[in-house]
Protein backbone atom coordinates (compact mmCIF):
# COMPACT_ATOMS: atom_id res chain seq x y z
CA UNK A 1 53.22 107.28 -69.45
CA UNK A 2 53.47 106.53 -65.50
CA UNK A 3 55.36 104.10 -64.01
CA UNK A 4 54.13 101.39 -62.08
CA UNK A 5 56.34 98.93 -59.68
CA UNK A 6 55.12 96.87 -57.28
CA UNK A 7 55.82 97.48 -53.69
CA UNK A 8 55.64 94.97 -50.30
CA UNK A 9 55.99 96.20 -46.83
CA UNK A 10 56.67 93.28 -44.89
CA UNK A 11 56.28 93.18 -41.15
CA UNK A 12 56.72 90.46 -38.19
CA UNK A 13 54.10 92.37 -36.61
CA UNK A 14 51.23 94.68 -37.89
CA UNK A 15 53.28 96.48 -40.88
CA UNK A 16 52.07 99.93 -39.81
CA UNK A 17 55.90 101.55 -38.84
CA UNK A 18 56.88 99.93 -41.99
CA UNK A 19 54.06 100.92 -44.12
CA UNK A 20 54.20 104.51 -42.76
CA UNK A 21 58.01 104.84 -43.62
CA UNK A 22 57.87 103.77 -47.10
CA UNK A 23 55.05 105.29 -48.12
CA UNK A 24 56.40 108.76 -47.00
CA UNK A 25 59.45 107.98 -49.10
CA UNK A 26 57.00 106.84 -52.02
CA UNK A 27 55.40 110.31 -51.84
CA UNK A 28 58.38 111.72 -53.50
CA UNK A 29 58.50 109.89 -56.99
CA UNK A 30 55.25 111.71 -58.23
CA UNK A 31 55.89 109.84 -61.72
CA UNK A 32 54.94 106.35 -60.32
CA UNK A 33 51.91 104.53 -59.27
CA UNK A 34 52.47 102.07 -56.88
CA UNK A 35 50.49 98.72 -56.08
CA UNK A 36 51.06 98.40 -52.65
CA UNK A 37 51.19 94.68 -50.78
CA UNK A 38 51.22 94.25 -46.88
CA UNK A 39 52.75 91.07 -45.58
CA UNK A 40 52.19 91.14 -41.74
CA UNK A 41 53.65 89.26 -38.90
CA UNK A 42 56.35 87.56 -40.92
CA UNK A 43 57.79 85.86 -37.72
CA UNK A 44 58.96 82.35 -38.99
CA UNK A 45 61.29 81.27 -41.82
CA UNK A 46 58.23 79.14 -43.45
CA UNK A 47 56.51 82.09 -43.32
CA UNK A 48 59.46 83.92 -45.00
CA UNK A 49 60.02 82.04 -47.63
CA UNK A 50 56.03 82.23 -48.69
CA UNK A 51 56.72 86.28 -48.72
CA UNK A 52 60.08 85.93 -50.91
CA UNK A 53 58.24 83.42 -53.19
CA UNK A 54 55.47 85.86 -53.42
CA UNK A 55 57.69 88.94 -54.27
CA UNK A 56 59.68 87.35 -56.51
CA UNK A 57 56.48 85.73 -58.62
CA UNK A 58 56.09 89.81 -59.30
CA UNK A 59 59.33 89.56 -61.67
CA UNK A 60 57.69 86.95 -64.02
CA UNK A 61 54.40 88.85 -63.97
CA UNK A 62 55.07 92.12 -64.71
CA UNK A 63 58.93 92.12 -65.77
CA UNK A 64 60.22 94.61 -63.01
CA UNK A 65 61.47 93.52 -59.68
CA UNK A 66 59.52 94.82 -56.56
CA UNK A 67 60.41 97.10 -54.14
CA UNK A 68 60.48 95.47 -50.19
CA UNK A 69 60.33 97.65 -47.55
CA UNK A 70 60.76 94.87 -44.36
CA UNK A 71 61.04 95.85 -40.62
CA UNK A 72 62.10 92.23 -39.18
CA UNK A 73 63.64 92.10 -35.98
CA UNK A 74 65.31 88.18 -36.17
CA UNK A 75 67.97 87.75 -38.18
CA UNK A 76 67.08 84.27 -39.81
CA UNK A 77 63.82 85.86 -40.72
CA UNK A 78 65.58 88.97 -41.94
CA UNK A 79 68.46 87.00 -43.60
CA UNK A 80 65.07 85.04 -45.75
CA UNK A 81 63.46 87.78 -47.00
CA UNK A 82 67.41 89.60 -48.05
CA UNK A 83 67.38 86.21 -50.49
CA UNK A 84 64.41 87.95 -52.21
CA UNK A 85 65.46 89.39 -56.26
CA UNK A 86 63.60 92.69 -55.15
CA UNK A 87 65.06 95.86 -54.13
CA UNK A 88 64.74 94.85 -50.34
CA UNK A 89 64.90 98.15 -47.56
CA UNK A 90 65.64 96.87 -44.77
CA UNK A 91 64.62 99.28 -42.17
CA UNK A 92 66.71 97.56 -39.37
CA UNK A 93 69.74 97.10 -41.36
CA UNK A 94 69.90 100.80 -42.38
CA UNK A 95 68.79 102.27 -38.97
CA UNK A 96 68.91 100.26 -36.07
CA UNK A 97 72.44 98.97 -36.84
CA UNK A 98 74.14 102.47 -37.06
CA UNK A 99 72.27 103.49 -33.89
CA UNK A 100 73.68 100.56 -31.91
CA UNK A 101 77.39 101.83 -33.25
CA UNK A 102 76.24 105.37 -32.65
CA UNK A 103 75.03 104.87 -28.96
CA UNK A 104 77.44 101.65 -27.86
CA UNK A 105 74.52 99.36 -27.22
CA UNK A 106 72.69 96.76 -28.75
CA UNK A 107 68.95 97.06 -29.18
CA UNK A 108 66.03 94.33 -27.66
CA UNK A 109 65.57 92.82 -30.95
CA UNK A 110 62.24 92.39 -29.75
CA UNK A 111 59.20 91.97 -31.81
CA UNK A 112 56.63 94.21 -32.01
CA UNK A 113 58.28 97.01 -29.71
CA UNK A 114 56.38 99.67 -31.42
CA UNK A 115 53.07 98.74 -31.41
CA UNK A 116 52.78 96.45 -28.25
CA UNK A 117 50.82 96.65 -25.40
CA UNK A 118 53.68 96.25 -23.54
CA UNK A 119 53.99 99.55 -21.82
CA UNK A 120 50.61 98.96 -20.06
CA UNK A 121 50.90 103.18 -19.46
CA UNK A 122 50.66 104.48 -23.12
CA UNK A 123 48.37 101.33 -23.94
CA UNK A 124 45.99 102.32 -20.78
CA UNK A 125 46.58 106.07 -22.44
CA UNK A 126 45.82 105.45 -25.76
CA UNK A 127 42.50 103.13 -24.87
CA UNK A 128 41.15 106.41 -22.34
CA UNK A 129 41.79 108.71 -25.21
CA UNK A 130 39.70 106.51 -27.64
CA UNK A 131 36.46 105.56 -25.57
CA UNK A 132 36.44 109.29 -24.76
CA UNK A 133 36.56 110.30 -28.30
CA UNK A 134 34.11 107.84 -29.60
CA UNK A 135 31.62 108.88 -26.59
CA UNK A 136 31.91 112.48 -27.23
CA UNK A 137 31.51 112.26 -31.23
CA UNK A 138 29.15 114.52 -32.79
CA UNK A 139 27.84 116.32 -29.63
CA UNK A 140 26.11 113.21 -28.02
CA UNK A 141 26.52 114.38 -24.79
CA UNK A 142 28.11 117.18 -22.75
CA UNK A 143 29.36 115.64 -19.62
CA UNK A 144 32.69 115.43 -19.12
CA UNK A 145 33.78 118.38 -21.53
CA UNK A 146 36.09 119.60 -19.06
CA UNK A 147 38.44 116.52 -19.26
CA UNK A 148 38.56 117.64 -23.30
CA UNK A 149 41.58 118.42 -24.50
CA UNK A 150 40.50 119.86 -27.48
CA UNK A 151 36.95 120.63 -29.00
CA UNK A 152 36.32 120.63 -32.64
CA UNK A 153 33.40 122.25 -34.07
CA UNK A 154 32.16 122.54 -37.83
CA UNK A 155 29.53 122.04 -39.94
CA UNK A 156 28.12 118.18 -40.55
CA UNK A 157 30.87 116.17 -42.67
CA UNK A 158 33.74 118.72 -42.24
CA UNK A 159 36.34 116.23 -40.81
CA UNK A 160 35.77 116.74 -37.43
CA UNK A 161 35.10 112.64 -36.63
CA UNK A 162 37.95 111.27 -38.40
CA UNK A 163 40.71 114.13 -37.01
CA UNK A 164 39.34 113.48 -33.56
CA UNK A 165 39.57 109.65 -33.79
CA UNK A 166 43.07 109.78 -35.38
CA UNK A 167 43.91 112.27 -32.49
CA UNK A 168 42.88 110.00 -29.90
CA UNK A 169 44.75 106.90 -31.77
CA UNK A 170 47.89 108.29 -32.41
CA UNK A 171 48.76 111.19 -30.00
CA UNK A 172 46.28 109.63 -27.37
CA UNK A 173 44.33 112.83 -26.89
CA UNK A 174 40.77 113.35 -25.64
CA UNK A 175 39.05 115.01 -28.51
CA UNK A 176 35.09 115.75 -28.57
CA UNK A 177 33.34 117.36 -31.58
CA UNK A 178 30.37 119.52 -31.58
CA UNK A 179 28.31 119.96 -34.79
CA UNK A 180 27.30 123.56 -35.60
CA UNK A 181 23.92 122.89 -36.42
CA UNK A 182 20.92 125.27 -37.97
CA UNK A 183 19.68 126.67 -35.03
CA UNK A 184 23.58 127.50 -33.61
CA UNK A 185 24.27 128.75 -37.22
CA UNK A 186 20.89 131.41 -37.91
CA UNK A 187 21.48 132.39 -33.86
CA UNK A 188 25.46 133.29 -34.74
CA UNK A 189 26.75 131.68 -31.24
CA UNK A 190 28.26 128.58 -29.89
CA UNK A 191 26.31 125.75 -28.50
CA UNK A 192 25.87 126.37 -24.52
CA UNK A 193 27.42 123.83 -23.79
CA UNK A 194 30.46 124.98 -25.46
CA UNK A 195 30.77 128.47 -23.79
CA UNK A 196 32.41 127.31 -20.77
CA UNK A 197 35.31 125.85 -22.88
CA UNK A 198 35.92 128.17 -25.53
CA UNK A 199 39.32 128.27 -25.01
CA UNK A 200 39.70 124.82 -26.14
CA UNK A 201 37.71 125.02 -29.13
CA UNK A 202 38.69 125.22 -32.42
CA UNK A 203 37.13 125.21 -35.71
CA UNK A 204 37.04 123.20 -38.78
CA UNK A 205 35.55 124.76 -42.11
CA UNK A 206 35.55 123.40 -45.90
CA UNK A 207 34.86 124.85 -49.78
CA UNK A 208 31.30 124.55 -50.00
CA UNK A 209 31.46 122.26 -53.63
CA UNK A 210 33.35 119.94 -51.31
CA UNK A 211 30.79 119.33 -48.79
CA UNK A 212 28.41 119.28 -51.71
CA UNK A 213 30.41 116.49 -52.91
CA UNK A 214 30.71 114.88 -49.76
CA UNK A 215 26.85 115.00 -48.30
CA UNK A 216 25.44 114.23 -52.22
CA UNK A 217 27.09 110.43 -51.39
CA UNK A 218 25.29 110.17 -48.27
CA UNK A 219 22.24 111.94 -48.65
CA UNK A 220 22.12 112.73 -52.69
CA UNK A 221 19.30 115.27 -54.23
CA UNK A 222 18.29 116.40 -50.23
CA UNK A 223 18.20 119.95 -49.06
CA UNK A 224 21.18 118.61 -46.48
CA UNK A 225 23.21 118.51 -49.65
CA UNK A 226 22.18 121.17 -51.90
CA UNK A 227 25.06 123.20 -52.88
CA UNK A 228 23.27 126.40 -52.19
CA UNK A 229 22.68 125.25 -48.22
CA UNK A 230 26.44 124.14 -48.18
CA UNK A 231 27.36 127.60 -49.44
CA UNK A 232 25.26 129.11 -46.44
CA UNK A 233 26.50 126.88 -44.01
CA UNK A 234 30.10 126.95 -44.70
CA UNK A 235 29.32 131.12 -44.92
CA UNK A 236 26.75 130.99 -41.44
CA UNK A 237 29.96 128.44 -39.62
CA UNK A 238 33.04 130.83 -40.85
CA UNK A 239 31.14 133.65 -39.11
CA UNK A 240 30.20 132.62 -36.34
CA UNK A 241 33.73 131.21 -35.07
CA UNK A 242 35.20 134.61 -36.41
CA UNK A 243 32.78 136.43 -33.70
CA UNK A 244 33.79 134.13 -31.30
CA UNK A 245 37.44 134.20 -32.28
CA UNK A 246 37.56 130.25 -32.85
CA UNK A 247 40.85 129.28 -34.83
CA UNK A 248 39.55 127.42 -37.90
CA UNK A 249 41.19 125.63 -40.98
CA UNK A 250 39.83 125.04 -44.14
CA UNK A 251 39.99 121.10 -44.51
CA UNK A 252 39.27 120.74 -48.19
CA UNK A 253 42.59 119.81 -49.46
CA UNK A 254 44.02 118.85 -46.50
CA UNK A 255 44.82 114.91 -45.33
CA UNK A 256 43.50 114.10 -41.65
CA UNK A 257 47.03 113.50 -40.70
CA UNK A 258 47.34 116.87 -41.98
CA UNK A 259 44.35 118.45 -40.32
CA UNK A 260 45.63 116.70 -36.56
CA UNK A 261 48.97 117.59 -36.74
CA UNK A 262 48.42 121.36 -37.72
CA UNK A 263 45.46 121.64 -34.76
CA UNK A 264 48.13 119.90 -32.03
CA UNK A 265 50.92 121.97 -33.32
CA UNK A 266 48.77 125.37 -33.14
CA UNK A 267 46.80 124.35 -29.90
CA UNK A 268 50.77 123.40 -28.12
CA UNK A 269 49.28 120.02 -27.17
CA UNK A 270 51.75 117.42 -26.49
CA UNK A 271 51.74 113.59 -27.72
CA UNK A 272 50.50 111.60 -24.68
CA UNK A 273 51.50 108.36 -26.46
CA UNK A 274 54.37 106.87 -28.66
């Protein structure tokens, strides 16, 4: 019988480093289910005692003490939420404070560093990235493909939306995605449009009872998600970028996270933003 403990990630800003660094060290105890519990922008000691008074309510309710992941930069905060009975992980505590001994200097202590605005370039960076992704979703238009850094073509609900908007959010890169549609698929060729920037294009492909899956919740008992037209399409697409020598990946078991990463790794594109 599983485990289950509760778990707070408690922030002074948006919880997202925080969040992100314990729930890649949560990924390893497959034997537990976690209830997960984001306190954001803990920044006062009122509002620090209403998070220790929450996490330690956990202990009378379900007879385990949580586990606290917290990322607070000032110490009275940070010296609040230590007074807590969970098992607190204090994320400055265990790495900032070694690094200031390991380089010989003390760090800004201030809030929000890693998700401000503050370094108007990256912020400026990261906004670009976005409006150009969002404007160049699902083949709307074709202007402006040669500021792309990367093209991502498929069939309809392969991925190719959400691994182009998390590429734009998080590595601030200018993605536009191009569905392969009937017409592209039964002619075996890339759209036009595409031609003159095939070497930026890669491809995104999935197991047909996937996209089955996936197009029956939007569109259930329609020809668009028959599993006998998936199976054609995801054949028809898989072709077609092998005769044009489009780099694909099969996205069926794969996270977006995942999917991003591997494409940016394989296509040597850099992070434009931190």
């Amino acid at each position: 019988m599983a485990q289950h403990r509760r778990v707070f990630f408690i922030s002074d800003r948006t919880g997202l480093t925080v969040e992100a660094l314990g729930s890649s060290l949560l990924t390893q105890f497959a034997g537990v289910e976690f209830q997960r519990i984001t306190l954001p922008f803990i920044d006062t000691i009122p509002k620090a005692i209403a998070a220790v008074a929450q996490v330690n309510q956990t202990e009378d309710e379900v007879g385990q003490r949580a586990l606290v992941f917290s990322s607070i930069v000032d110490d009275a905060v940070r010296e609040e939420i230590n007074k807590c009975h969970g098992l607190v992980l204090d994320v400055f505590e265990r790495f900032i404070i070694p690094l200031e001994g390991e380089l010989g200097e003390k760090s800004t202590h201030v809030v929000g560093k890693s998700h401000s605005a503050g370094n108007s370039k990256d912020y400026n960076h990261r906004i670009e990235a976005i409006n150009y992704t969002l404007s160049h979703d699902d083949g709307v238009t074709n202007r402006e493909l040669e500021e792309a850094d990367i093209i991502l073509v498929g069939v309809s609900r392969s991925g190719k939306t959400p691994t182009c908007l998390y590429m734009a959010m998080q590595f601030g890169i200018k993605a536009a995605n191009y569905p392969l549609i009937p017409e592209d698929l039964e002619a075996n060729r890339l759209p036009p449009a595409l031609l003159a920037h095939k070497h930026k294009v890669w491809g995104l492909s999935i197991a047909p009872e996937r996209l089955h899956q996936i197009r029956s919740e939007r569109r259930p008992d329609s020809k668009y998600a028959a599993l006998e037209n998936c199976r054609y399409e995801v054949a028809a697409a898989e072709k077609l970028m092998k005769r044009n020598d489009i780099i694909f990946l099969d996205s069926t078991t794969k996270s977006i996270e995942e999917i991003a990463t591997h494409v940016l790794h394989e296509a040597h594109l850099m992070r434009r933003v931190y």
